[in-house]
C-alpha atoms as a PDB file:
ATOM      1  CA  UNK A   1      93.746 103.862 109.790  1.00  0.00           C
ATOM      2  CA  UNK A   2      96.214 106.668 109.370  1.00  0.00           C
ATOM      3  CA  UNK A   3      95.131 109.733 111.804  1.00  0.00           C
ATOM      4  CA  UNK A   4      97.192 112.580 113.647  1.00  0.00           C
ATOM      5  CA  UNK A   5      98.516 110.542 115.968  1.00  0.00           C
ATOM      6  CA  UNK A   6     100.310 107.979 113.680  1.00  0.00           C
ATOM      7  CA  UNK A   7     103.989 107.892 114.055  1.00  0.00           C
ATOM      8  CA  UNK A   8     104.765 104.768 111.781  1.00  0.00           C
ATOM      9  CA  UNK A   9     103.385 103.130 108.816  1.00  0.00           C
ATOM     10  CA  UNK A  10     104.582  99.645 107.665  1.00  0.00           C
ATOM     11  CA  UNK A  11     102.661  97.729 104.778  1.00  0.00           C
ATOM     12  CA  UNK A  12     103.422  94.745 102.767  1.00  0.00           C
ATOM     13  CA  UNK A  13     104.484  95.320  99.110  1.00  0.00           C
ATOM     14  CA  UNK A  14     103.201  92.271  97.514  1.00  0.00           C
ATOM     15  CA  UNK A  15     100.981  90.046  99.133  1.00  0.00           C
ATOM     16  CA  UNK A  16     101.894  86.378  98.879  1.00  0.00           C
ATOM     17  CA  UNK A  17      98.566  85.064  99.460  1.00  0.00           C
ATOM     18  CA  UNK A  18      96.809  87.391  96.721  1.00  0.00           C
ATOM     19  CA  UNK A  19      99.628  88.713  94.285  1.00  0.00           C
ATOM     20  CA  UNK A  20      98.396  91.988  95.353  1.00  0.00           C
ATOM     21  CA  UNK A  21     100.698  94.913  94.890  1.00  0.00           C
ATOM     22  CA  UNK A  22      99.820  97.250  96.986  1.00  0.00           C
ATOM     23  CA  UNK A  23     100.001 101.468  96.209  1.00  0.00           C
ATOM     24  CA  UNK A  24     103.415 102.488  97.776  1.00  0.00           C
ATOM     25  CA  UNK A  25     102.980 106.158  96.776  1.00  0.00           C
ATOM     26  CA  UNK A  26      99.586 106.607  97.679  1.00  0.00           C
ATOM     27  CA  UNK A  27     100.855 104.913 101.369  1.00  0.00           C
ATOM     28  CA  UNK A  28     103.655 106.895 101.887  1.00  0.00           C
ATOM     29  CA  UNK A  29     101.708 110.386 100.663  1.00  0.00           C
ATOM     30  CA  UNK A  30      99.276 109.372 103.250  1.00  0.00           C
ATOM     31  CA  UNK A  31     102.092 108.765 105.428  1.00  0.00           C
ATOM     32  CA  UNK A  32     103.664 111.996 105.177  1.00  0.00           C
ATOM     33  CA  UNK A  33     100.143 114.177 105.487  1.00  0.00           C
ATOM     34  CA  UNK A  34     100.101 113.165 109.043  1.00  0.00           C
ATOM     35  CA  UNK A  35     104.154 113.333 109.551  1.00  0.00           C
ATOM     36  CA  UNK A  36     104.755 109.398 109.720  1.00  0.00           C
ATOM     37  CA  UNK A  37     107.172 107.657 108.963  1.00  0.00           C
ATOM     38  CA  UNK A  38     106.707 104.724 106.002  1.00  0.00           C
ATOM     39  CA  UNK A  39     108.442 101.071 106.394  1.00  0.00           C
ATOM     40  CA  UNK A  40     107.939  98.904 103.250  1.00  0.00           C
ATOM     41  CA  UNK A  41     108.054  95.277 103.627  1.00  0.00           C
ATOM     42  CA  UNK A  42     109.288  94.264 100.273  1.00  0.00           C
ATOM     43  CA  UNK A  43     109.914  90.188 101.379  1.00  0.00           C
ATOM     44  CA  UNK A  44     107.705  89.479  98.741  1.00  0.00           C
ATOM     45  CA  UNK A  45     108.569  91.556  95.977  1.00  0.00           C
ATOM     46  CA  UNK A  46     112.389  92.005  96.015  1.00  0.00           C
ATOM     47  CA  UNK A  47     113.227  88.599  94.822  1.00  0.00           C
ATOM     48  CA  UNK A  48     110.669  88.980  91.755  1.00  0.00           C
ATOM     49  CA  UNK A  49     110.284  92.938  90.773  1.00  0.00           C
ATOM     50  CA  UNK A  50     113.424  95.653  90.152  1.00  0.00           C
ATOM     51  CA  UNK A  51     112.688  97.884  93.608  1.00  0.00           C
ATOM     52  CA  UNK A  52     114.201 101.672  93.447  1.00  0.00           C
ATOM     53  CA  UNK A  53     113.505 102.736  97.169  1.00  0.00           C
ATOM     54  CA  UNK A  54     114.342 106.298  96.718  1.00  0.00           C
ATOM     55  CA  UNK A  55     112.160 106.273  93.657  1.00  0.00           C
ATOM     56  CA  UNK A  56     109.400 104.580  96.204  1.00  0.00           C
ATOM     57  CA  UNK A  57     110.334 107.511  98.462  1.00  0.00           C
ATOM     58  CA  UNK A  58     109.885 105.143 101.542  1.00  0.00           C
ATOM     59  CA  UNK A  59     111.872 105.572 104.767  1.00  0.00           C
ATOM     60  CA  UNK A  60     112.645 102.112 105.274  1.00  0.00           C
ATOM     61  CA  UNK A  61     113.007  99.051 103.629  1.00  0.00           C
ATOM     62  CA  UNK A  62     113.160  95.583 104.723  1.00  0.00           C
ATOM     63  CA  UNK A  63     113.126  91.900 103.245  1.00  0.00           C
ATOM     64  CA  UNK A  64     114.529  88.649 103.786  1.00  0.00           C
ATOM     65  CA  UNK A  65     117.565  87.497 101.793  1.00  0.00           C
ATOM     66  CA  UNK A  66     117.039  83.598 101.459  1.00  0.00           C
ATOM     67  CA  UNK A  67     114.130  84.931  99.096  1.00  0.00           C
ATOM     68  CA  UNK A  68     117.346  86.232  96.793  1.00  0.00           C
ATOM     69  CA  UNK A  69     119.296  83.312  97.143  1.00  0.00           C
ATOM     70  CA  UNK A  70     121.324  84.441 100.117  1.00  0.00           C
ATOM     71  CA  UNK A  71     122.223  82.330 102.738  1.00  0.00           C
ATOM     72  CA  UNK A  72     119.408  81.004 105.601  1.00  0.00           C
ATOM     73  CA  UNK A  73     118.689  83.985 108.398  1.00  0.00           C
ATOM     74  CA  UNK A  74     120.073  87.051 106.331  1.00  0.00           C
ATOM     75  CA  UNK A  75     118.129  89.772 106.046  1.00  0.00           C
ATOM     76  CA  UNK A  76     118.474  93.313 104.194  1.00  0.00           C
ATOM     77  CA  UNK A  77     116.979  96.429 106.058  1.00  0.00           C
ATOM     78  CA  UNK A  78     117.709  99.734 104.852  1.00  0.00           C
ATOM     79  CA  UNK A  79     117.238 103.803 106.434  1.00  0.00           C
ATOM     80  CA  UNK A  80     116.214 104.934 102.865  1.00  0.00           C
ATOM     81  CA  UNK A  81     115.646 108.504 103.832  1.00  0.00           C
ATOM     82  CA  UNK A  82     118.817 108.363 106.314  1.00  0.00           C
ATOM     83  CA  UNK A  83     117.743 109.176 109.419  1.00  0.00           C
ATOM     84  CA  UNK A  84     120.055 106.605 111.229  1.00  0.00           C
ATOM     85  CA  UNK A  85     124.056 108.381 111.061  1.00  0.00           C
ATOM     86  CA  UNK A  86     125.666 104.848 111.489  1.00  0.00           C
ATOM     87  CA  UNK A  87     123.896 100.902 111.749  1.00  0.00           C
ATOM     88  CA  UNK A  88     124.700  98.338 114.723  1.00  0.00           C
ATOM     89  CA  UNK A  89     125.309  95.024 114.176  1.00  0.00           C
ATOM     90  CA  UNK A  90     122.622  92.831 114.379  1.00  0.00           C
ATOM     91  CA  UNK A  91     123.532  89.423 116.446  1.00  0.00           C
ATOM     92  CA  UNK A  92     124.474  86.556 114.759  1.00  0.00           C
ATOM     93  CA  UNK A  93     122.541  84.075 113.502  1.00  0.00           C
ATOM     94  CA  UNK A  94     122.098  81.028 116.097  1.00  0.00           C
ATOM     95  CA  UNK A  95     122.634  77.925 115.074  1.00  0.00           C
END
């Protein structure tokens, strides 16, 4: 339930149970009504749909790069909208 008091909003794209794709727009206009911010979880779909995020208009972006052939434990996050000004790091994977 999105209310006045929601801060953050983070869906699935696809669902890999159902296929389901689920209304990005109509999530992140909800989103924005209440001043939220909108994280799509696009594991499922990036490795078998084209994704424009700034056509999505979501925030942020995340999905899991062994889905896209990359190697085991990468990931790919993104600040869509830009509200970080610079990106740590993240630790390594562990063995």
């Amino acid at each position: 339930m999105i209310g006045p008091r929601t801060r953050l909003v983070a869906y699935t794209h696809a669902s890999n149970v159902l296929g389901t794709i689920n209304p990005v727009g109509q999530l992140v206009s909800m989103a924005r009504e209440v001043g939220a911010l909108t994280v799509l979880d696009a594991c499922q779909s990036a490795p078998h749909m084209a994704l424009n995020l700034h056509q999505l208009n979501v925030d942020f972006a995340v999905f899991s790069g062994h889905k896209c052939s990359a190697p085991p434990a990468s990931a790919y996050s993104t600040d869509a909208a830009n509200y970080s000004t610079h990106c740590l790091p993240s630790s390594p994977a562990v063995p």
